[in-house]
C-alpha atoms as a PDB file:
ATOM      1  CA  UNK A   1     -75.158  59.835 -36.658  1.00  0.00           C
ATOM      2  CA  UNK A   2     -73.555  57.675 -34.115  1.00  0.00           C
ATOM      3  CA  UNK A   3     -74.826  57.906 -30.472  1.00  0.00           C
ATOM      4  CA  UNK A   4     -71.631  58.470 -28.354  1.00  0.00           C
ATOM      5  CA  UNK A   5     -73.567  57.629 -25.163  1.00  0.00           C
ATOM      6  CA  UNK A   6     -73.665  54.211 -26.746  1.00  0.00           C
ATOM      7  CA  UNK A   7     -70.406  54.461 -27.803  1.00  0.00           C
ATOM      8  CA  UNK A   8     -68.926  55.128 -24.531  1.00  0.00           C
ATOM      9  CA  UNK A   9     -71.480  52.914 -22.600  1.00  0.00           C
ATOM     10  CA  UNK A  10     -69.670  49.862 -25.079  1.00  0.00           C
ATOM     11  CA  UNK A  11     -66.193  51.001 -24.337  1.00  0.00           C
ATOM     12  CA  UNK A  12     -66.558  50.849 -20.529  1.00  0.00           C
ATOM     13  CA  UNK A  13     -68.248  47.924 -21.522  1.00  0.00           C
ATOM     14  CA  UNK A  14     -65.169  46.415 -23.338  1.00  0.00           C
ATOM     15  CA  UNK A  15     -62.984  47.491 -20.741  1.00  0.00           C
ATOM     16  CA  UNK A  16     -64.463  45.870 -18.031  1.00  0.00           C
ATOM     17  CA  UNK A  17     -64.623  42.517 -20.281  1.00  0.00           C
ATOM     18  CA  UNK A  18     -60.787  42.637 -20.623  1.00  0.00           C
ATOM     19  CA  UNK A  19     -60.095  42.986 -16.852  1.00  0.00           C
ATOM     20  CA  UNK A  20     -61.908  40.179 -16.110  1.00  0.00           C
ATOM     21  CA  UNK A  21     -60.188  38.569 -18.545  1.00  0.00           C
ATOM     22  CA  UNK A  22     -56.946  39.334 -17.234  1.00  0.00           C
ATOM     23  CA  UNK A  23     -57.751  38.194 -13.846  1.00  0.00           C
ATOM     24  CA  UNK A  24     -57.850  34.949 -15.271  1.00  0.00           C
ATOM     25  CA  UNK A  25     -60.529  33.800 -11.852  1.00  0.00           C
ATOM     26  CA  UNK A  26     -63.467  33.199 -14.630  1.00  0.00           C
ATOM     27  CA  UNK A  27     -64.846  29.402 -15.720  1.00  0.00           C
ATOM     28  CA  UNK A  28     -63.789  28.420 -19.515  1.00  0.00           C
ATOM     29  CA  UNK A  29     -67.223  28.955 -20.333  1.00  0.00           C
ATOM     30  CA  UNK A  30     -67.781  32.636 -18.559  1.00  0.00           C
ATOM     31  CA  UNK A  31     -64.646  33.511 -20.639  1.00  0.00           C
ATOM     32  CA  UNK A  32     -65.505  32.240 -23.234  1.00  0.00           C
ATOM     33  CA  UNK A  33     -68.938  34.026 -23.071  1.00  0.00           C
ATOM     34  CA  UNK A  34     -67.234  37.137 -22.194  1.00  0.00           C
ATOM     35  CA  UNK A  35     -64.860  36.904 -25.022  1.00  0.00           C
ATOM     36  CA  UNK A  36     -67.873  37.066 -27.464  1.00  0.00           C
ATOM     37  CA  UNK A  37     -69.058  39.389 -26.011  1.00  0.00           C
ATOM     38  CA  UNK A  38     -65.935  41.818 -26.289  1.00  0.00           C
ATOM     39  CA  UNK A  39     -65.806  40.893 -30.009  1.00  0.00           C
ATOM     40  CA  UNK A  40     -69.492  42.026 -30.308  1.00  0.00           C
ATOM     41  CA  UNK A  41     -68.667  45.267 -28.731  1.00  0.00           C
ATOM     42  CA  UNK A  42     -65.649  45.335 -30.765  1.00  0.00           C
ATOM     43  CA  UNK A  43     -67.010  45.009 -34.082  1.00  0.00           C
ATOM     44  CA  UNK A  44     -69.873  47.509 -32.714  1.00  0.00           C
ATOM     45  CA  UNK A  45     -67.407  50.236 -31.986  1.00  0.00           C
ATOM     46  CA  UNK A  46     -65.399  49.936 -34.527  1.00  0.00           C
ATOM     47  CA  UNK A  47     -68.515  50.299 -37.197  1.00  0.00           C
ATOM     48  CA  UNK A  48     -69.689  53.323 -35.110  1.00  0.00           C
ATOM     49  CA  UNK A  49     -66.227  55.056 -35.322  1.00  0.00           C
ATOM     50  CA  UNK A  50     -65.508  53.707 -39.177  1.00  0.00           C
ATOM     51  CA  UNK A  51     -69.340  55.679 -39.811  1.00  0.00           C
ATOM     52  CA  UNK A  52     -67.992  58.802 -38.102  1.00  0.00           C
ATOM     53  CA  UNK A  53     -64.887  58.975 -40.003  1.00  0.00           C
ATOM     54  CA  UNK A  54     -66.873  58.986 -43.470  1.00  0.00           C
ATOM     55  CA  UNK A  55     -68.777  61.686 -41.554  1.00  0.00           C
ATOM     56  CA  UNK A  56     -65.885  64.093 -41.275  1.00  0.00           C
ATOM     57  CA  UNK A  57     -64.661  62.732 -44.346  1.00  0.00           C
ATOM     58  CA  UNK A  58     -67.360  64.225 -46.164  1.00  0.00           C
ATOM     59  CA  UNK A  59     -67.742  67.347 -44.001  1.00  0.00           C
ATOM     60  CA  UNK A  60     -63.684  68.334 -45.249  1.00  0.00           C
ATOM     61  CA  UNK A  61     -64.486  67.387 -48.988  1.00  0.00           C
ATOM     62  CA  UNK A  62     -67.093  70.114 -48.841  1.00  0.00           C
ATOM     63  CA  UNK A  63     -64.429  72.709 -48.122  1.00  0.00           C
ATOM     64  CA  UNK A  64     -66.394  75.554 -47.578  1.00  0.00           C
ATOM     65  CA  UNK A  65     -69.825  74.587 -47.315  1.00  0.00           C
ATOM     66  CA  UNK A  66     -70.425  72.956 -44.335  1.00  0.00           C
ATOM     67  CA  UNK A  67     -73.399  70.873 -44.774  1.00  0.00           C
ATOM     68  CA  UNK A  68     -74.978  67.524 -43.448  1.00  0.00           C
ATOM     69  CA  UNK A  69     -74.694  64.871 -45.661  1.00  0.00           C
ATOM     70  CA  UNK A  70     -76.233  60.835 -45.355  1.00  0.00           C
ATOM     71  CA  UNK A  71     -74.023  58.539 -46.560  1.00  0.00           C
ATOM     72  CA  UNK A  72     -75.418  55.027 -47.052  1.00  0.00           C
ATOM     73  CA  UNK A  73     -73.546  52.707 -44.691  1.00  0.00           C
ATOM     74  CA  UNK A  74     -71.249  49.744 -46.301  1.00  0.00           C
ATOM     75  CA  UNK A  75     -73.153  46.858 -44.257  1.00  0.00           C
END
């Protein structure tokens, strides 16, 4: 299962990558850098949020029985 302590320690993460890219006061190569960085975190999140969604997918299938289930990731 997805940690959501990482999860929300990579979108405050992400969010303070896009205000300083807004602010526009950052060297081509810092945003650059940073910019990499945000599509790291970005590709990070969204695999930890596609992983929960096959989670609850799986949990609704089972109708009735509620019951853990590992699902072998795509990657």
């Amino acid at each position: 299962m997805p940690n959501n302590d990482n999860f929300e320690k990579s979108i405050t993460q992400l969010e303070k990558i896009v205000a300083q890219l807004e602010k526009g006061d950052l060297s081509l190569e810092e945003m650059l850098k940073q910019f990499e960085n945000g599509i790291a975190l970005s590709r990070s999140c969204n695999k930890m949020l596609n992983e929960a969604e096959k989670r609850i997918n799986v949990l609704v299938k089972n109708d009735d029985r509620i019951e853990k289930q590992k699902f072998e990731s795509e990657d």
